[in-house]
PDB file of N, CA and C in Angstrom:
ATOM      1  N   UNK A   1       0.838  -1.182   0.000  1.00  0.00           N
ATOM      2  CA  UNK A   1       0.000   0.000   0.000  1.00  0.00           C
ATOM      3  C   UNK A   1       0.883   1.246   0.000  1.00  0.00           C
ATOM      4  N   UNK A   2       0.337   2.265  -1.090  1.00  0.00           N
ATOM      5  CA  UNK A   2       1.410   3.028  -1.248  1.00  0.00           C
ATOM      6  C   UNK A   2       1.475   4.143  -0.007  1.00  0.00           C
ATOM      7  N   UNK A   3       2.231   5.094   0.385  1.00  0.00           N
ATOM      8  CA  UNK A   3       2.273   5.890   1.956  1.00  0.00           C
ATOM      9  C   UNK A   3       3.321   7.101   1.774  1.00  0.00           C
ATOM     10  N   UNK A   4       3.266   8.283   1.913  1.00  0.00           N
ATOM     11  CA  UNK A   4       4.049   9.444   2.099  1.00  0.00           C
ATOM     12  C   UNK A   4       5.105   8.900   2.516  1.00  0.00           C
ATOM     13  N   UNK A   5       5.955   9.731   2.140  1.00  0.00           N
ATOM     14  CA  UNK A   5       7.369   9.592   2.249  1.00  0.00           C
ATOM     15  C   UNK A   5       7.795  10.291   2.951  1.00  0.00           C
ATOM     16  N   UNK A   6       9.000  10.282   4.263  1.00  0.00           N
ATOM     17  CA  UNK A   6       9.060  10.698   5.539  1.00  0.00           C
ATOM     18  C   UNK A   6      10.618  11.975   4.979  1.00  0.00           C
ATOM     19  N   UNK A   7      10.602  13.075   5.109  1.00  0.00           N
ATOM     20  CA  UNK A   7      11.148  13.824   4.765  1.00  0.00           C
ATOM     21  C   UNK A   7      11.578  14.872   6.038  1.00  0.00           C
ATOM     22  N   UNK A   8      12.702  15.711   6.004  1.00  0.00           N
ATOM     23  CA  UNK A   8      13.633  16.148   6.928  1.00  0.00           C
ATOM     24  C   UNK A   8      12.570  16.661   8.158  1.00  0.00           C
ATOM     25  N   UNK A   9      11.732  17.640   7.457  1.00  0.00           N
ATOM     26  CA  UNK A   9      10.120  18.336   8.025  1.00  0.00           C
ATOM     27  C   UNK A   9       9.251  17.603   8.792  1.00  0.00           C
ATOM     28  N   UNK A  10       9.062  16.268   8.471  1.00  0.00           N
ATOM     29  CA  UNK A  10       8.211  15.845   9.107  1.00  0.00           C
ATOM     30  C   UNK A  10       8.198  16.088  10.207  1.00  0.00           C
ATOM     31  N   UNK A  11       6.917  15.437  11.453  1.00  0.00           N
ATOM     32  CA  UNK A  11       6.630  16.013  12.492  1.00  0.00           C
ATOM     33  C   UNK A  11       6.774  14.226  13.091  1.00  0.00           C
ATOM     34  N   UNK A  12       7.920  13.785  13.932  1.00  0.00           N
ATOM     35  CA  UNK A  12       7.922  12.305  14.385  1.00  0.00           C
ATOM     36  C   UNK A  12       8.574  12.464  15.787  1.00  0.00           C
ATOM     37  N   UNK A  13       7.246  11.667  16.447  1.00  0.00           N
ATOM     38  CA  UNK A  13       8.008  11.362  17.790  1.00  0.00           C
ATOM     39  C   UNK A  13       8.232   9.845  18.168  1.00  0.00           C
ATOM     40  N   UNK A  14       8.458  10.060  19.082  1.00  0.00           N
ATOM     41  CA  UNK A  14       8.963   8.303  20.214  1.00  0.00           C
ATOM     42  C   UNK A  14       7.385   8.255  20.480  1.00  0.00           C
ATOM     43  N   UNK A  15       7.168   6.903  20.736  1.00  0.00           N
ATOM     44  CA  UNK A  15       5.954   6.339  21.765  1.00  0.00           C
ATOM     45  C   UNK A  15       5.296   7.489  22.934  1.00  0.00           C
ATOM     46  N   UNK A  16       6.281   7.937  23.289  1.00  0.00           N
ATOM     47  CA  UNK A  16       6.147   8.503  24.818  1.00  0.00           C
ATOM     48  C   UNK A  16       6.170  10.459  24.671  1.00  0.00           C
ATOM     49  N   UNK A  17       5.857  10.566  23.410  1.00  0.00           N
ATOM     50  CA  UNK A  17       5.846  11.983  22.999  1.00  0.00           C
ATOM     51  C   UNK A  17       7.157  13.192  22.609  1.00  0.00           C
ATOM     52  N   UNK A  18       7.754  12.181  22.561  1.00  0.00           N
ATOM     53  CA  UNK A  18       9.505  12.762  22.581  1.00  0.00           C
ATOM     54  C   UNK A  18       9.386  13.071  21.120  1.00  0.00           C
ATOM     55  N   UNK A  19      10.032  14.650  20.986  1.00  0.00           N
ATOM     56  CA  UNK A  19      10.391  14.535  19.802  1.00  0.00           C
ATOM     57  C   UNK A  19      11.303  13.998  18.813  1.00  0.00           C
ATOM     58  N   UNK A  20      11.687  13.391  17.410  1.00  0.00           N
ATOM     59  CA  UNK A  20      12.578  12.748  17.073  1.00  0.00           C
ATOM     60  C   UNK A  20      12.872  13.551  15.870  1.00  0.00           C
ATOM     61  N   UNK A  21      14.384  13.905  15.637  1.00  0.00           N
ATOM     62  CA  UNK A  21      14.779  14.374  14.659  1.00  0.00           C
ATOM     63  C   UNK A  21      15.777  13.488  13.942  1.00  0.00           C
ATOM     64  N   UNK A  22      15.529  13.775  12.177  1.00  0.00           N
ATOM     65  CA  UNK A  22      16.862  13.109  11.962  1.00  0.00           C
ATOM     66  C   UNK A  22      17.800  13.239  11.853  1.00  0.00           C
ATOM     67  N   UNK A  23      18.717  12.457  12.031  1.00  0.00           N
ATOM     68  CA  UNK A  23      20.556  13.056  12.100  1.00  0.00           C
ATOM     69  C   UNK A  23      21.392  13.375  10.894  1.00  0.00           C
ATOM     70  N   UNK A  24      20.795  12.450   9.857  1.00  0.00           N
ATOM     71  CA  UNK A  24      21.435  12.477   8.545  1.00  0.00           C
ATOM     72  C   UNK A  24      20.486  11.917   7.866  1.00  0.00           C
ATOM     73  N   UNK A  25      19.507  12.799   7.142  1.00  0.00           N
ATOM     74  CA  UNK A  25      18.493  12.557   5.981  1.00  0.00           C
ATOM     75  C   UNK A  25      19.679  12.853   4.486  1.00  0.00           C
ATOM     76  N   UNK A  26      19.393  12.145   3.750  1.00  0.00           N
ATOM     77  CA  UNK A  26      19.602  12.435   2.437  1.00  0.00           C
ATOM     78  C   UNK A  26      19.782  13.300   1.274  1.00  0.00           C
ATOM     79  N   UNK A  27      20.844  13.198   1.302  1.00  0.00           N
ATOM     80  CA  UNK A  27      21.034  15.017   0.616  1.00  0.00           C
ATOM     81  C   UNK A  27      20.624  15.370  -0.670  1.00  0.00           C
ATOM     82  N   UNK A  28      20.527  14.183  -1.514  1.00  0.00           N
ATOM     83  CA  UNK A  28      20.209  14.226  -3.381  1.00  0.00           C
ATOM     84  C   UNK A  28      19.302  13.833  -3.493  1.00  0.00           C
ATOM     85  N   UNK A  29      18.191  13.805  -2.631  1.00  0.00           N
ATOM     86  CA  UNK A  29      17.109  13.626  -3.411  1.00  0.00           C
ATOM     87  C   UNK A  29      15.825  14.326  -2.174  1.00  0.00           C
ATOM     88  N   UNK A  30      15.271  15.004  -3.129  1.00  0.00           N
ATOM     89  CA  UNK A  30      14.343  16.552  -2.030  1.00  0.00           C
ATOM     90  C   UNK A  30      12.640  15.933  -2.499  1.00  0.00           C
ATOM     91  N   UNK A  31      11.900  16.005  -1.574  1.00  0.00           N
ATOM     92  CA  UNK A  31      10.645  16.267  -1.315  1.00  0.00           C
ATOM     93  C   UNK A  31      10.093  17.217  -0.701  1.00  0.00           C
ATOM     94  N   UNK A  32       8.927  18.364  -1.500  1.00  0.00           N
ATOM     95  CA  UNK A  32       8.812  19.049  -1.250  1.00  0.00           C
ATOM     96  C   UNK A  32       9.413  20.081  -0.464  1.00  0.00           C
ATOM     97  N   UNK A  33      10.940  20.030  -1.322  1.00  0.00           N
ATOM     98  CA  UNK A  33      12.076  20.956  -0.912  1.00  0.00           C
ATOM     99  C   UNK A  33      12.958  20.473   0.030  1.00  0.00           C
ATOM    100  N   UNK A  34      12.033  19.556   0.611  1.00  0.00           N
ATOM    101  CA  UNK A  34      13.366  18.861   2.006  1.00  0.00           C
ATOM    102  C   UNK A  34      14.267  17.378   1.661  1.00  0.00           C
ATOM    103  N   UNK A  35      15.441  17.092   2.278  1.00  0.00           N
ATOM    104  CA  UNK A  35      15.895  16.287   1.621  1.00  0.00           C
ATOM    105  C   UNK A  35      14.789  15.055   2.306  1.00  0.00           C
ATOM    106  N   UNK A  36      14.831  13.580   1.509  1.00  0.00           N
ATOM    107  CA  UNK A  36      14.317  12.474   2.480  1.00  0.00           C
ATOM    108  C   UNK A  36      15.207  11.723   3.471  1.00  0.00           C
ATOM    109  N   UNK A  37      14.228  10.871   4.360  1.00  0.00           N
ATOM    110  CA  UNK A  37      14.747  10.009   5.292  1.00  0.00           C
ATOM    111  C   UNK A  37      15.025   8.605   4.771  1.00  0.00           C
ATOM    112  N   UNK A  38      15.933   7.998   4.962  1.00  0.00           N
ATOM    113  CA  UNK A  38      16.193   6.926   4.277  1.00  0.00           C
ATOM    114  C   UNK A  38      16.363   5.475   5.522  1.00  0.00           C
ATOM    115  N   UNK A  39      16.251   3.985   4.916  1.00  0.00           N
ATOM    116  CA  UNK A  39      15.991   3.707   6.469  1.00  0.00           C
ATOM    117  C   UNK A  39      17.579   3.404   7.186  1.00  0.00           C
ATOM    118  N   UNK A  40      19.025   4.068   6.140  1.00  0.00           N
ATOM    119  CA  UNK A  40      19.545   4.010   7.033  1.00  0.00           C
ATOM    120  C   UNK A  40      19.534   4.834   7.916  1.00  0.00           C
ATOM    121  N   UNK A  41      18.873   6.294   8.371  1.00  0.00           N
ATOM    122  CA  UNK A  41      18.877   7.404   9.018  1.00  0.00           C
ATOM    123  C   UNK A  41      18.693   7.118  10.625  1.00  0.00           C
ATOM    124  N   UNK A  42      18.996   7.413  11.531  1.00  0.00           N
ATOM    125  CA  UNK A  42      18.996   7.057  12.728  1.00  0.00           C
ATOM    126  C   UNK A  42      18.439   9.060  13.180  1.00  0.00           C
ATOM    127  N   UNK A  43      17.775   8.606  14.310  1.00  0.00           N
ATOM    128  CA  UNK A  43      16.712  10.021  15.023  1.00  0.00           C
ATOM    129  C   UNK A  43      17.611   9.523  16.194  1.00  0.00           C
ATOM    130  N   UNK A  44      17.439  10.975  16.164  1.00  0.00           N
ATOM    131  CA  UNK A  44      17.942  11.305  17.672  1.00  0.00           C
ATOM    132  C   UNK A  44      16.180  11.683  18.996  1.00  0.00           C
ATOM    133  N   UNK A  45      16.083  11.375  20.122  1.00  0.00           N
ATOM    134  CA  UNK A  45      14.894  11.655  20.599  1.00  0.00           C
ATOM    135  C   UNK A  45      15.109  12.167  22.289  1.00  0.00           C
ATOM    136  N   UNK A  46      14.432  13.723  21.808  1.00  0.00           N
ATOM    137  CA  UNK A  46      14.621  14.685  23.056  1.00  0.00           C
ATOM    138  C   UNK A  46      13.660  14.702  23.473  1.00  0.00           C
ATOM    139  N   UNK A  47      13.325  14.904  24.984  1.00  0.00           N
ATOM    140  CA  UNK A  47      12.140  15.182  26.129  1.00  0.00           C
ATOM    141  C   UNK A  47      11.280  14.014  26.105  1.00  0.00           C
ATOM    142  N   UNK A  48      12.298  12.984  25.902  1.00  0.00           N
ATOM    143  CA  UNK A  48      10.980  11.548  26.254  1.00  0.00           C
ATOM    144  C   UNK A  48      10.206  11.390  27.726  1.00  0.00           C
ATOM    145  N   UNK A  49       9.294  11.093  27.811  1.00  0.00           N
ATOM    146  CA  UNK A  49       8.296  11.280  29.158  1.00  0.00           C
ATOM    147  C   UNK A  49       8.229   9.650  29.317  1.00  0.00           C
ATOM    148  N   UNK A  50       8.904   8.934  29.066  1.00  0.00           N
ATOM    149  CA  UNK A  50       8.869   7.317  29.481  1.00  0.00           C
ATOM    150  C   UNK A  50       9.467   7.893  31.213  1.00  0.00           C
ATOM    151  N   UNK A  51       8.669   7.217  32.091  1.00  0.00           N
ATOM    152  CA  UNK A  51       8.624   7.360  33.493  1.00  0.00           C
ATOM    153  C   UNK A  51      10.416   6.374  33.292  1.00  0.00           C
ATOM    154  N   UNK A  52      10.943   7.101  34.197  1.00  0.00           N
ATOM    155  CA  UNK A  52      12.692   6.074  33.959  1.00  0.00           C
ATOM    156  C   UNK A  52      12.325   5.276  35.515  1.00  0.00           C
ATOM    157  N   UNK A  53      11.422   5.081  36.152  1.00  0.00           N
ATOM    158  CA  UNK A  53      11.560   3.795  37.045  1.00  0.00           C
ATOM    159  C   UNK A  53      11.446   2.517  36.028  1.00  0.00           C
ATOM    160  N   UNK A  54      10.775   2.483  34.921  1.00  0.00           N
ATOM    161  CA  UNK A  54      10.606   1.350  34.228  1.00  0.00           C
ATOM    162  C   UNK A  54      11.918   1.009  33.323  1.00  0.00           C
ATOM    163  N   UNK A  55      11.862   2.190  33.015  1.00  0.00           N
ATOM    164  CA  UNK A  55      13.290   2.161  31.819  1.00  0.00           C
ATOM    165  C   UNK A  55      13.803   3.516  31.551  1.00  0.00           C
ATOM    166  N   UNK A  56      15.106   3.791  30.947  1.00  0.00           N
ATOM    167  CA  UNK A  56      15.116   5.163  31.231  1.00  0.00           C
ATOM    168  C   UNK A  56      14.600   5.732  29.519  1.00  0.00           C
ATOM    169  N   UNK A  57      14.405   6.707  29.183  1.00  0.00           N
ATOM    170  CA  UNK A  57      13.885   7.269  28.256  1.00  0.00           C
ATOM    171  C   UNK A  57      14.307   7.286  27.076  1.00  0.00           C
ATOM    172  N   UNK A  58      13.469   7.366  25.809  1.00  0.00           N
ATOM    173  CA  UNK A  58      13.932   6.552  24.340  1.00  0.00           C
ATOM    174  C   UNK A  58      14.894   8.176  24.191  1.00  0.00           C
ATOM    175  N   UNK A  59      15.955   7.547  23.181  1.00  0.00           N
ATOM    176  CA  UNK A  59      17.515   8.395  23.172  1.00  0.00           C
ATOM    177  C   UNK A  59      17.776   8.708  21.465  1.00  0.00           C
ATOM    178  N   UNK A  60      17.516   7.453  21.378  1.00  0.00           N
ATOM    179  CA  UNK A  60      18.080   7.117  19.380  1.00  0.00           C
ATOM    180  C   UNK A  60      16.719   6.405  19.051  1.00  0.00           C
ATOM    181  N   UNK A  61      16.413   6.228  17.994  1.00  0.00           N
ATOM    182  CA  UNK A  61      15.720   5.641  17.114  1.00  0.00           C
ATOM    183  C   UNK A  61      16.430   4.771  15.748  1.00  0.00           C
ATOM    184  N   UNK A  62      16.082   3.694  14.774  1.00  0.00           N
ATOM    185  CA  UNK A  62      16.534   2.995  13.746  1.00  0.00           C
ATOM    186  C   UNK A  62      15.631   2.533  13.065  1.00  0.00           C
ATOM    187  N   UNK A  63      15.249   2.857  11.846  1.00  0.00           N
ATOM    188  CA  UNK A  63      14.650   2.389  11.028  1.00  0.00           C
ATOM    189  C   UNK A  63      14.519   1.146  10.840  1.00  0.00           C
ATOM    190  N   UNK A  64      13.326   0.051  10.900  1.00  0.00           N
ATOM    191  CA  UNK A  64      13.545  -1.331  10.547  1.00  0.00           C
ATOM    192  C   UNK A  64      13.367  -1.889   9.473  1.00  0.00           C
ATOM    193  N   UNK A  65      12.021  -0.961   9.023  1.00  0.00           N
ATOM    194  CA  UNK A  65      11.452  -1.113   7.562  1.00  0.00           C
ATOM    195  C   UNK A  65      11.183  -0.406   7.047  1.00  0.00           C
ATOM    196  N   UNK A  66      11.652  -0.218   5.826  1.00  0.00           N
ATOM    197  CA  UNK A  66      11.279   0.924   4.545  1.00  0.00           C
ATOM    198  C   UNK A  66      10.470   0.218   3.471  1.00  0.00           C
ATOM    199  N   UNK A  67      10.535   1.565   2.618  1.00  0.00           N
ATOM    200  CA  UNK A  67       9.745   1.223   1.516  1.00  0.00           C
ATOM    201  C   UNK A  67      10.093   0.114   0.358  1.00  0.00           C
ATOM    202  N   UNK A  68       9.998  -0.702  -0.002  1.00  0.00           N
ATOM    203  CA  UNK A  68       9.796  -1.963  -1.000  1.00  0.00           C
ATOM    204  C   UNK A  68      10.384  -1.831  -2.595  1.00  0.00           C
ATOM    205  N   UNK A  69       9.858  -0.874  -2.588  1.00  0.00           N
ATOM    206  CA  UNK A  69      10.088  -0.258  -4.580  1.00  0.00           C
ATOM    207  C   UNK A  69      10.877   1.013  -4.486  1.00  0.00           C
ATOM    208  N   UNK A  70      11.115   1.812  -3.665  1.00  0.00           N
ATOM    209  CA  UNK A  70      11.687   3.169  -3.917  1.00  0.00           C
ATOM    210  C   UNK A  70      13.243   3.195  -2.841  1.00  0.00           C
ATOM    211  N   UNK A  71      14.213   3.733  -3.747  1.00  0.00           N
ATOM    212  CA  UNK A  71      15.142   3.670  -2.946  1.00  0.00           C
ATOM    213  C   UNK A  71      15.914   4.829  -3.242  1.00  0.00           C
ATOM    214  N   UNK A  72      16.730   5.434  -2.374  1.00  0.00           N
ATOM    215  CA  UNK A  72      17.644   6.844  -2.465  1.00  0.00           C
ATOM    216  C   UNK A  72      18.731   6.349  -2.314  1.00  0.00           C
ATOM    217  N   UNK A  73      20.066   6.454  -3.252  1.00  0.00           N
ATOM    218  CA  UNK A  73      21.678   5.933  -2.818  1.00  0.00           C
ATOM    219  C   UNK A  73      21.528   4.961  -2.532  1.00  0.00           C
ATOM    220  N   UNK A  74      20.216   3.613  -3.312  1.00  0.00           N
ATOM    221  CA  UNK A  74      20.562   2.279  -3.126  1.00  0.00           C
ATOM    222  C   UNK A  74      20.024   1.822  -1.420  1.00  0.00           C
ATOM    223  N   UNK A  75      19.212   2.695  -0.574  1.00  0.00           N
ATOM    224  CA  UNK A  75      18.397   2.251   0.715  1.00  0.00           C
ATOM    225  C   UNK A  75      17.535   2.773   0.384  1.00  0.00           C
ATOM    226  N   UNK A  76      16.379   1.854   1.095  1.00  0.00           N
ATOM    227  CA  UNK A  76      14.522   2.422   1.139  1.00  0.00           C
ATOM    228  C   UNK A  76      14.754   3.460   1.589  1.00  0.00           C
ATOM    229  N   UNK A  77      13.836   4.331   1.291  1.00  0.00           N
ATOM    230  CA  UNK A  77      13.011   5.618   1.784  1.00  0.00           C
ATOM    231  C   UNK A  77      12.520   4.983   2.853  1.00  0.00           C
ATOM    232  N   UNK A  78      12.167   5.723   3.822  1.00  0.00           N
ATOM    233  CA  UNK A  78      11.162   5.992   4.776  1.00  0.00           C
ATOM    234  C   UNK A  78       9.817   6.451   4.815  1.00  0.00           C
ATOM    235  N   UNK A  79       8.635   5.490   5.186  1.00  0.00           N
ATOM    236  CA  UNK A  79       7.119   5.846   4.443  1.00  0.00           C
ATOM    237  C   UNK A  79       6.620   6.277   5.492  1.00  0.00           C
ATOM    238  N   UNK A  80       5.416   6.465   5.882  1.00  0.00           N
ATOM    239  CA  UNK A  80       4.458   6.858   6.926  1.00  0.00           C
ATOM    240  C   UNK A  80       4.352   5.276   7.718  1.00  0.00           C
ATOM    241  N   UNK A  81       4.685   4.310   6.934  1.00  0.00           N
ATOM    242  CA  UNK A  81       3.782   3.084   7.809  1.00  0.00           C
ATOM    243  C   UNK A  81       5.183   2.480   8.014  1.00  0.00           C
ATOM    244  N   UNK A  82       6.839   2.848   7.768  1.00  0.00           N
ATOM    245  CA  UNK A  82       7.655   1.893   8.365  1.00  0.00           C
ATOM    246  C   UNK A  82       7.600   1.433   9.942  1.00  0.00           C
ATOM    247  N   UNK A  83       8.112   1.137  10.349  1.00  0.00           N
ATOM    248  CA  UNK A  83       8.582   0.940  11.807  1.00  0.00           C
ATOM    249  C   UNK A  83       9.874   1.313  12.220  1.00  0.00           C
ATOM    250  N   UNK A  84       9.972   1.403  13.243  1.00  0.00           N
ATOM    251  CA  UNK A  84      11.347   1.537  13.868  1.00  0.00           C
ATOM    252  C   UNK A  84      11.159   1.607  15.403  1.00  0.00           C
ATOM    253  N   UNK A  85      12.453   0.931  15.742  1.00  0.00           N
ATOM    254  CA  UNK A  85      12.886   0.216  17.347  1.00  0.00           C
ATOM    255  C   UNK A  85      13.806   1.671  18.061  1.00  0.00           C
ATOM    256  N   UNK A  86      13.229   2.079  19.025  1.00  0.00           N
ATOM    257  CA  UNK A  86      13.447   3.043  20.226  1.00  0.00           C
ATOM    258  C   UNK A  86      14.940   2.110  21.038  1.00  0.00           C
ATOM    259  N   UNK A  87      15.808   3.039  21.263  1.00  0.00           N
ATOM    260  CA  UNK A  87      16.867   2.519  22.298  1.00  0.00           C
ATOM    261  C   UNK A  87      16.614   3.333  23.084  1.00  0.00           C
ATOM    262  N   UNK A  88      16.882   2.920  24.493  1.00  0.00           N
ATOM    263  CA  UNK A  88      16.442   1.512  24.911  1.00  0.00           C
ATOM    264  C   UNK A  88      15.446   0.890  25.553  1.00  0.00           C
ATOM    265  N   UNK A  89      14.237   1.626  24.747  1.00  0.00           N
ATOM    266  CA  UNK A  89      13.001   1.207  25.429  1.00  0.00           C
ATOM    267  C   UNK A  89      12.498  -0.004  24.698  1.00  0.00           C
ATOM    268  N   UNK A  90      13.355   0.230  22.930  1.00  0.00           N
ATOM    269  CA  UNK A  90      12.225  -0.883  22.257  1.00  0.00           C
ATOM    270  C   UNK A  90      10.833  -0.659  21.226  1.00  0.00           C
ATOM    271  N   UNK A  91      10.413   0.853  21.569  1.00  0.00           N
ATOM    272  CA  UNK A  91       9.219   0.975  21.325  1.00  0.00           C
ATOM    273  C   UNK A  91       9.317   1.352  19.857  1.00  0.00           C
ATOM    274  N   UNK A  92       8.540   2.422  19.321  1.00  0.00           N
ATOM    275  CA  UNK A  92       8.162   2.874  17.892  1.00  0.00           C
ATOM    276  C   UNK A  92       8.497   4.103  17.909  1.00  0.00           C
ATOM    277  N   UNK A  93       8.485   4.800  16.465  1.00  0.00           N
ATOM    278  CA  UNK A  93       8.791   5.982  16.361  1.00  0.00           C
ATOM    279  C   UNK A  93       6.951   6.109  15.613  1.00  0.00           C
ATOM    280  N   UNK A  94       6.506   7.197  15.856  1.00  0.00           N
ATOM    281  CA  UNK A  94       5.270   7.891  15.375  1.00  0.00           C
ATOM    282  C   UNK A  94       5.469   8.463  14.161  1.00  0.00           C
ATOM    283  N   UNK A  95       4.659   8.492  12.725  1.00  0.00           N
ATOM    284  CA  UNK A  95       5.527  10.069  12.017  1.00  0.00           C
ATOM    285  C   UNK A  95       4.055  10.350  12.042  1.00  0.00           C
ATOM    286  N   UNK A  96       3.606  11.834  12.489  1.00  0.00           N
ATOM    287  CA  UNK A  96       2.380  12.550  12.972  1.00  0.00           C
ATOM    288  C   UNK A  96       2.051  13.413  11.531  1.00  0.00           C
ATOM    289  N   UNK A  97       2.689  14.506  11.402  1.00  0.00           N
ATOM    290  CA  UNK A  97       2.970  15.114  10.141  1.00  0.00           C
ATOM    291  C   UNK A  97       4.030  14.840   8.915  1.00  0.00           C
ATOM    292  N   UNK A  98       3.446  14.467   7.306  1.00  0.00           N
ATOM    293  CA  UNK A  98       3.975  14.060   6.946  1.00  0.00           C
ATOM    294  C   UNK A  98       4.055  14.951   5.480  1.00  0.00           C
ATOM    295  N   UNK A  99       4.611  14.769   4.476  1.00  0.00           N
ATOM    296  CA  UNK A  99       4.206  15.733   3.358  1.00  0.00           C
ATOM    297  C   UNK A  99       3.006  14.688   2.670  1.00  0.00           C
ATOM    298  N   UNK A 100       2.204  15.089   1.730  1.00  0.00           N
ATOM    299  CA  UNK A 100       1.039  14.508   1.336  1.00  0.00           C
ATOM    300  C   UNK A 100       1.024  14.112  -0.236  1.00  0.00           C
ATOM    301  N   UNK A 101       2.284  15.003  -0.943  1.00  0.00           N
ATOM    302  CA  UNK A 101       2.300  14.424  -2.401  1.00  0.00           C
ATOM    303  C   UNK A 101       3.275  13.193  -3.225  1.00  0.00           C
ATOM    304  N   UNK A 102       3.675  13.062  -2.349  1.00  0.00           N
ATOM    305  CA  UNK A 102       5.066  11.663  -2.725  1.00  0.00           C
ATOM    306  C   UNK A 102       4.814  10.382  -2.141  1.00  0.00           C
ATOM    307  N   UNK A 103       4.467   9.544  -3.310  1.00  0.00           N
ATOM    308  CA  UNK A 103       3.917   8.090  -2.326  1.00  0.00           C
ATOM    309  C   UNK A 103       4.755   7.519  -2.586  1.00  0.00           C
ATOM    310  N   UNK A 104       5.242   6.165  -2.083  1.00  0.00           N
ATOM    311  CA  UNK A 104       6.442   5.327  -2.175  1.00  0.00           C
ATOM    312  C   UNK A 104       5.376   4.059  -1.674  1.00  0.00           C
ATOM    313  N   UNK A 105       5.910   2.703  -2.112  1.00  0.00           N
ATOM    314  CA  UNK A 105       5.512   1.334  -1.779  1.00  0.00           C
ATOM    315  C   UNK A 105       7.023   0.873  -1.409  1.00  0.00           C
TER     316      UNK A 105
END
């Protein structure tokens, strides 16, 4: 199913409301002006609200799954519906706001 493509702009947090930025999105190839996220890109994630008696709060993020058919420098893009694993909680990354004209499978 095809899904927006996750670009520098987007709006993505951790599970726990943390915001997540990326560290190194993709420089040659722009959506709606911004470069994209690719799933080697790793987020960095500030002001996580994971209570740290359980665990202490998501830090980094990693892409697990990208997109299928579309690739930048030879790695998937990053869609609205990939996943990705929180260190060191484990959990998901959210993408909330996304751009709306670039679909990728």
């Amino acid at each position: 199913m095809p899904a927006p493509i996750l670009h520098l702009g987007a709006t993505v947090t951790c599970m726990h409301a943390g915001p997540a930025t990326p560290l190194t999105p993709f420089p040659r190839v722009l959506v709606s002006g911004q470069q994209v996220v690719t799933q080697a890109t790793s987020y960095a994630i500030t002001g996580c609200t994971q209570p740290a008696v359980l665990l202490p709060p998501c830090v980094t993020a990693q892409w697990t799954m990208g997109a299928t058919r579309v690739l930048a420098g030879g790695v998937p893009v990053v869609i609205q519906t990939s996943t990705a694993v929180c260190i060191p909680t484990g959990t998901g990354l959210l993408p909330l706001v996304v751009q709306p004209r670039v679909l990728a499978t």
